[in-house]
N, C-alpha and C. Protein backbone atom coordinates (compact mmCIF):
# COMPACT_ATOMS: atom_id res chain seq x y z
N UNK A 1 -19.04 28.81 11.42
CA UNK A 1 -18.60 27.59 10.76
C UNK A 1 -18.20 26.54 11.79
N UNK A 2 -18.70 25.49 11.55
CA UNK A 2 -17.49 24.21 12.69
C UNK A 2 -16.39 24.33 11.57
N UNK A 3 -15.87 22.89 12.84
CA UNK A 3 -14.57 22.61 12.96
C UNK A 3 -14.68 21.71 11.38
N UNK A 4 -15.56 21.01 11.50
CA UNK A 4 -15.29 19.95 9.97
C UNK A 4 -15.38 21.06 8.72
N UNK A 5 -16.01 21.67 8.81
CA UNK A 5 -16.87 22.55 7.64
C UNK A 5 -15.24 23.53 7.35
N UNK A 6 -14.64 24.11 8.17
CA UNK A 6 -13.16 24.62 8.10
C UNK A 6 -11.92 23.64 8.02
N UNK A 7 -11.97 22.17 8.41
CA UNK A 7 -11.37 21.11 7.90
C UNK A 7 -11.43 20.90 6.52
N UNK A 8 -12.74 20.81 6.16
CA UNK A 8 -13.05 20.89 5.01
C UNK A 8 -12.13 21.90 3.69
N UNK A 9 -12.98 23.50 4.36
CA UNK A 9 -11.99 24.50 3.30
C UNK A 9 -10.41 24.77 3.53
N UNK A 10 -10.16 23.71 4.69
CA UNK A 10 -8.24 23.74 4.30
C UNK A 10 -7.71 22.52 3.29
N UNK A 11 -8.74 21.84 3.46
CA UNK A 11 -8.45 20.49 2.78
C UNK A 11 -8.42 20.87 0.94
N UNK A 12 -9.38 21.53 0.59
CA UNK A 12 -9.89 21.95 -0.87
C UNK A 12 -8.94 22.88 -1.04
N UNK A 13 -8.29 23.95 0.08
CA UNK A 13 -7.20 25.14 -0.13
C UNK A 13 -5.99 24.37 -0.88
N UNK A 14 -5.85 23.09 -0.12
CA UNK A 14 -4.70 22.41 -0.37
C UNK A 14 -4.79 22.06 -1.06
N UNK A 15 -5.46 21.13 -1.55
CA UNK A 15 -5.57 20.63 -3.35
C UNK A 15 -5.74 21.33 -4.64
N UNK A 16 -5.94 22.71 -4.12
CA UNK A 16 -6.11 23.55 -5.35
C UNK A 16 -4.04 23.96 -5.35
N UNK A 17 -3.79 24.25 -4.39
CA UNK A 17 -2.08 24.82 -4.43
C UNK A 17 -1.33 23.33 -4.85
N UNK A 18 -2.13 22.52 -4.06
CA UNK A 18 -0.77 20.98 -4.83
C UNK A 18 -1.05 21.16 -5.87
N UNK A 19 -2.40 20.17 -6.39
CA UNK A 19 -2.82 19.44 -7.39
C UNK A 19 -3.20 20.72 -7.94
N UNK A 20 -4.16 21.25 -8.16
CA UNK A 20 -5.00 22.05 -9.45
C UNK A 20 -6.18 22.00 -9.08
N UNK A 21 -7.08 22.71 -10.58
CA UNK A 21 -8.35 22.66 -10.54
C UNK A 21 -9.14 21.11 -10.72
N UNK A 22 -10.42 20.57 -10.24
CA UNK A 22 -10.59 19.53 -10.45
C UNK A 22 -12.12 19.71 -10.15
N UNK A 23 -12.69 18.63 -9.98
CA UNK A 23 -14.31 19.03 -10.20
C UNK A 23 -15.43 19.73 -8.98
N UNK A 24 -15.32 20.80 -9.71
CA UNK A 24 -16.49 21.84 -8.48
C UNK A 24 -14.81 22.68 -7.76
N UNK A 25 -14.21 22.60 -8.17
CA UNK A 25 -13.03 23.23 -7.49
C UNK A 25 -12.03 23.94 -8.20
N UNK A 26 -11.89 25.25 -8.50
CA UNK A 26 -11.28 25.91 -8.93
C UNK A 26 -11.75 26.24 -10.17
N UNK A 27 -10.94 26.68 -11.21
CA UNK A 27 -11.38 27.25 -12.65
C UNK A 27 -11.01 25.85 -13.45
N UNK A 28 -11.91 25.35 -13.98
CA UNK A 28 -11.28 24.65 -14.99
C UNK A 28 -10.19 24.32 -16.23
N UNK A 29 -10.59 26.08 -16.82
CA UNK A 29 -9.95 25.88 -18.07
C UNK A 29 -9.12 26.89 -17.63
N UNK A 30 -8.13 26.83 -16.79
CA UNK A 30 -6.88 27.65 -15.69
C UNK A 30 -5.86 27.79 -16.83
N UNK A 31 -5.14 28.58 -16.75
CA UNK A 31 -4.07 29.13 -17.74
C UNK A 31 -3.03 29.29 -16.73
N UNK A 32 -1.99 28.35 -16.85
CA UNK A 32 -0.85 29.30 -15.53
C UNK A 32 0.48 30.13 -16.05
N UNK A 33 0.77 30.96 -15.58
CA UNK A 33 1.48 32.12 -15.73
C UNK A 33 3.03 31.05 -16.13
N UNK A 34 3.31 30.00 -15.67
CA UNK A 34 4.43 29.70 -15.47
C UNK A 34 4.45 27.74 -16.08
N UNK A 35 5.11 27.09 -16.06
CA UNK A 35 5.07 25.38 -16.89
C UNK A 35 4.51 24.49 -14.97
N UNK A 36 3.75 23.98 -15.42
CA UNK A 36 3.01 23.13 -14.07
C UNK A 36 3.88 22.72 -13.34
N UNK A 37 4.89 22.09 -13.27
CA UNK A 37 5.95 21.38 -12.43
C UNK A 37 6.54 22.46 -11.59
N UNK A 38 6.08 23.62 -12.49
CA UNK A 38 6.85 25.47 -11.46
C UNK A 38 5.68 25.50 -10.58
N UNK A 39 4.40 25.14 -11.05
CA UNK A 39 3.40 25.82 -10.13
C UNK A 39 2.83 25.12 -9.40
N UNK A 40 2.83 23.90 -9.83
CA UNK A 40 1.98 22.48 -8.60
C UNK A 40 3.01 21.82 -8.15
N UNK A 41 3.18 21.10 -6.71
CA UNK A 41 4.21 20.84 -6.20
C UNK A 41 3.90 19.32 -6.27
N UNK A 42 2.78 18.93 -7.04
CA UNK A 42 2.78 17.54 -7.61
C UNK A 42 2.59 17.34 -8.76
N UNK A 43 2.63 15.76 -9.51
CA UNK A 43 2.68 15.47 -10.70
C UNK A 43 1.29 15.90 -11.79
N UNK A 44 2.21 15.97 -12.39
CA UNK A 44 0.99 16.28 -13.55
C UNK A 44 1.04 15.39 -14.73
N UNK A 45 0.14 15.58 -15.67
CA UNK A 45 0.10 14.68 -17.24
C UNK A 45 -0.19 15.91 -18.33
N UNK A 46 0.10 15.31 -19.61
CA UNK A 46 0.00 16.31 -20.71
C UNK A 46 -0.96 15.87 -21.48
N UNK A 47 -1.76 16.40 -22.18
CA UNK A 47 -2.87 15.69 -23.15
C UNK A 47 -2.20 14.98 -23.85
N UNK A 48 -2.38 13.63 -24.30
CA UNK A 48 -2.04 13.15 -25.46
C UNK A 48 -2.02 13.70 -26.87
N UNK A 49 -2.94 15.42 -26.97
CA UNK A 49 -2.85 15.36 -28.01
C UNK A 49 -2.73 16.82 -28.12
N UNK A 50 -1.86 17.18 -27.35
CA UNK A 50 -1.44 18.58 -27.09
C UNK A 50 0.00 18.60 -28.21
N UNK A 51 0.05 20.26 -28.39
CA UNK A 51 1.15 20.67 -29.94
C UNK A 51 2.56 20.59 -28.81
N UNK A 52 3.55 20.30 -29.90
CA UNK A 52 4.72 20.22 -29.52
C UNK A 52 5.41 20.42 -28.80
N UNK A 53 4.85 21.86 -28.51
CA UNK A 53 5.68 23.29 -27.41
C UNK A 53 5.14 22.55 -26.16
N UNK A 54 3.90 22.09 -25.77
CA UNK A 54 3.65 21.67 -24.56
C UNK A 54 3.46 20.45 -24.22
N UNK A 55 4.52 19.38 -24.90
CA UNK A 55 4.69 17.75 -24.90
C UNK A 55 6.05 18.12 -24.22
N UNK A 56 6.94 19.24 -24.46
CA UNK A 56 8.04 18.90 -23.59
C UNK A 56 8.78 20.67 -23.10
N UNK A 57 10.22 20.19 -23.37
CA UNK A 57 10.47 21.45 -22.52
C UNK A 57 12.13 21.15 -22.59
N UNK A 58 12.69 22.63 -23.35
CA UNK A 58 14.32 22.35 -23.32
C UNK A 58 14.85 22.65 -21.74
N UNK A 59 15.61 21.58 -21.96
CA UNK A 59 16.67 21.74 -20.36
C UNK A 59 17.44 22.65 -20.49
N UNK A 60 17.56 23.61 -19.82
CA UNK A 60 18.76 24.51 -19.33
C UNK A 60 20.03 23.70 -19.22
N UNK A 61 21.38 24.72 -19.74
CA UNK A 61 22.22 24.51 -19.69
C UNK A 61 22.39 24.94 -17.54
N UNK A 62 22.97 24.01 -17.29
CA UNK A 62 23.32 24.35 -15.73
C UNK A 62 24.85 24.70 -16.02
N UNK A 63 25.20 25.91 -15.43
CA UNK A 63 26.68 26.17 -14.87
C UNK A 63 27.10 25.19 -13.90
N UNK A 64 28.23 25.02 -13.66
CA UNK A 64 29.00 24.10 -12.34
C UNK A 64 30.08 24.92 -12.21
N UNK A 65 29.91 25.51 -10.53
CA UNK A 65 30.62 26.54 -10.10
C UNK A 65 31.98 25.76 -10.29
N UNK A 66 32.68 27.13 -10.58
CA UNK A 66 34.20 26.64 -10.55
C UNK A 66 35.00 26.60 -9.69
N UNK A 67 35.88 26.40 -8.86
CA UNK A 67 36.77 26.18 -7.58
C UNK A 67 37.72 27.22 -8.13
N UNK A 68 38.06 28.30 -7.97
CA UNK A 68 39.72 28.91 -8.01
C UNK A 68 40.57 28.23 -7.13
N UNK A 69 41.74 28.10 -7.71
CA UNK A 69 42.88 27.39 -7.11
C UNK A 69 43.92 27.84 -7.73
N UNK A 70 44.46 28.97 -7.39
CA UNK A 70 45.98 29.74 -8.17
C UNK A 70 46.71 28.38 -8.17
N UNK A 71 47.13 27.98 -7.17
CA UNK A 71 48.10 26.92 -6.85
C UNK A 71 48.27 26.04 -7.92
N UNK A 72 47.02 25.21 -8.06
CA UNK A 72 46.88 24.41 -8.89
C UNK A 72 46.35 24.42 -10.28
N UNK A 73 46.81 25.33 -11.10
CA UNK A 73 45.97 25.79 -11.95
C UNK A 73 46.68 24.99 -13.61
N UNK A 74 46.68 23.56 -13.34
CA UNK A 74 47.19 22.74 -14.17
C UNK A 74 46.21 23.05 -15.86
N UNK A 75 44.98 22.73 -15.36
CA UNK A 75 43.83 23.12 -16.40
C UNK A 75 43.20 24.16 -16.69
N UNK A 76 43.39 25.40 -16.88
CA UNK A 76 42.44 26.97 -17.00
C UNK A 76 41.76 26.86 -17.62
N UNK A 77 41.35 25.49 -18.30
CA UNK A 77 40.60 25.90 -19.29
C UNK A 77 39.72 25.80 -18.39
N UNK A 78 38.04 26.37 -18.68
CA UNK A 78 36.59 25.80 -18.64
C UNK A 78 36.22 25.10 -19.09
N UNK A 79 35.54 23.92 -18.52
CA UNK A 79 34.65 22.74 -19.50
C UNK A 79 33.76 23.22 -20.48
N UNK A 80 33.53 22.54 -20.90
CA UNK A 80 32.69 22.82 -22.26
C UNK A 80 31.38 22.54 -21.30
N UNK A 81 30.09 23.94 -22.11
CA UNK A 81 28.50 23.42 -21.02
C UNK A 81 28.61 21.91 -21.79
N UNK A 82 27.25 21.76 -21.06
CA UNK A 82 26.56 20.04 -21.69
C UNK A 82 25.37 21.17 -22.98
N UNK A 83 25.22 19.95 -23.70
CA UNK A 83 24.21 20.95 -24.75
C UNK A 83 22.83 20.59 -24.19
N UNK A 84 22.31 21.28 -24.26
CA UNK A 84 20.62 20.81 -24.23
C UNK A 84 20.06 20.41 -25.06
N UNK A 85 18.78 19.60 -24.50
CA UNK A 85 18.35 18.64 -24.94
C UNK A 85 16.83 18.81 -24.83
N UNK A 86 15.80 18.07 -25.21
CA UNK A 86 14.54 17.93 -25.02
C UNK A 86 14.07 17.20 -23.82
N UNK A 87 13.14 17.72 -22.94
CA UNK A 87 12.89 16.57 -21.97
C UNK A 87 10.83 16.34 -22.28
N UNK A 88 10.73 15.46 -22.27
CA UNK A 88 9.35 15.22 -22.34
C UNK A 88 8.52 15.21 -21.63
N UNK A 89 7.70 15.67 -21.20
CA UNK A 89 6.34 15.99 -19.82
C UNK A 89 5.53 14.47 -20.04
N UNK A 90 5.14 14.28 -18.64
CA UNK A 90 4.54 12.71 -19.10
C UNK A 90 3.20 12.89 -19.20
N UNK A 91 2.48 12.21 -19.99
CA UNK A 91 1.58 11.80 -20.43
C UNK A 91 0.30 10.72 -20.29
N UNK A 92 1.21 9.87 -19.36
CA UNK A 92 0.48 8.64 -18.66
C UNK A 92 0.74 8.23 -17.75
N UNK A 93 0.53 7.23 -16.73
CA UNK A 93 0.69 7.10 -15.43
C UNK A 93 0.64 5.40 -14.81
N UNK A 94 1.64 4.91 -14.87
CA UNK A 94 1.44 3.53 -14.44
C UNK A 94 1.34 2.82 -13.02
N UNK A 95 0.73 2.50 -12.40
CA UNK A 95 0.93 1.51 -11.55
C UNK A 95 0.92 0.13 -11.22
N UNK A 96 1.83 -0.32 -10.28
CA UNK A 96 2.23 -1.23 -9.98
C UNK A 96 1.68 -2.03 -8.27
N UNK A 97 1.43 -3.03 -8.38
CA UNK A 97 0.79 -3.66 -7.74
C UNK A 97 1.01 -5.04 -7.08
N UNK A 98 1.16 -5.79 -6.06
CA UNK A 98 1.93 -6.65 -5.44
C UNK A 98 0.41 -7.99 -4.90
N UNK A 99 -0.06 -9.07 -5.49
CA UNK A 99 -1.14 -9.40 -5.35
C UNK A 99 -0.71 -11.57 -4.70
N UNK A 100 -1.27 -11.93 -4.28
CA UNK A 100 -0.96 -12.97 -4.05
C UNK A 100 -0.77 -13.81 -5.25
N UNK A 101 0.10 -14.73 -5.74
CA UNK A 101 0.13 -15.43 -6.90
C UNK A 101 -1.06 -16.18 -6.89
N UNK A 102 -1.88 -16.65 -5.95
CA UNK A 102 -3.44 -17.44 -6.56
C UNK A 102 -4.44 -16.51 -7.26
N UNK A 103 -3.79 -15.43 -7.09
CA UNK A 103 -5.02 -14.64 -7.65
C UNK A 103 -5.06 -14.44 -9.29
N UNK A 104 -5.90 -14.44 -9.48
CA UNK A 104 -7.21 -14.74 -10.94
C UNK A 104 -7.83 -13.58 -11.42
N UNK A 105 -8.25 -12.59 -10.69
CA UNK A 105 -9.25 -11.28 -10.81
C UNK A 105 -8.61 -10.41 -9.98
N UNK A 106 -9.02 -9.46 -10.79
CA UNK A 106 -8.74 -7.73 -9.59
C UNK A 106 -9.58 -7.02 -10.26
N UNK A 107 -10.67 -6.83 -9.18
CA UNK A 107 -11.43 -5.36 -9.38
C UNK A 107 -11.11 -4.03 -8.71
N UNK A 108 -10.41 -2.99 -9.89
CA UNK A 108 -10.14 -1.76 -9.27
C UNK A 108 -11.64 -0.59 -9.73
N UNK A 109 -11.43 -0.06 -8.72
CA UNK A 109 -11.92 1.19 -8.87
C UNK A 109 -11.33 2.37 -8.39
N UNK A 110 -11.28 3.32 -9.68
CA UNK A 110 -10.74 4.80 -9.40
C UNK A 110 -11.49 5.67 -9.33
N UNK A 111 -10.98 6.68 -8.26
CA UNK A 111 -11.47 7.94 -7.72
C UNK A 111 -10.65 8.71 -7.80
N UNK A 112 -11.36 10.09 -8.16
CA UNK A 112 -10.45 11.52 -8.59
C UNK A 112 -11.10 12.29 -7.36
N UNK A 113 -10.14 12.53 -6.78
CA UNK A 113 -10.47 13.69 -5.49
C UNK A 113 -10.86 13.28 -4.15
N UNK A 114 -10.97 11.92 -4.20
CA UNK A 114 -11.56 11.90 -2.71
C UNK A 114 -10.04 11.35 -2.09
């Protein structure tokens, strides 16, 4: 193998562990063991027209360690948790763009993968 041709398969290694499967690269219709934000260490989107269970995702109650302090033990009580809530997986993706004020037209073009 050269050097590009192994540039190459670290480059595709990597985008399959960030990002995912994508075209000619990996399994398509991938099932992951675990919710995407656990398994890709970048963003993801949800189908627009995906069922309920996978538009979002209940938040864990987080503990907040407690300090012992015999001394000061004005309050024993424990706080009350926070309740959980729904958080929503996003769905769409906006960007923002900084263009000279004379300008009139913008031609974009998007690319997936390169």
């Amino acid at each position: 193998m050269t050097p590009v041709e192994i540039r190459g398969q670290l480059v595709d290694a990597l985008q399959l562990d960030l990002i995912g499967p994508r075209d000619g690269l990996g399994a398509p219709d991938e099932v992951l063991p675990q919710r995407p934000s656990s398994w890709y260490l970048t963003g993801f989107l949800v189908p627009l027209d995906a069922d309920e269970t996978q538009r979002g995702e209940e938040t864990s109650n987080e503990e907040v360690d407690e300090v012992s302090d015999t001394a000061c033990s004005d309050d024993a009580t424990p706080p009350d948790p926070a309740a959980a809530h729904r958080k929503y997986l996003p769905s769409s993706i906006g960007l923002s763009v900084l263009v000279p004020k004379a300008t009139s037209q913008l031609n974009v073009t998007v690319r997936w993968g390169d």
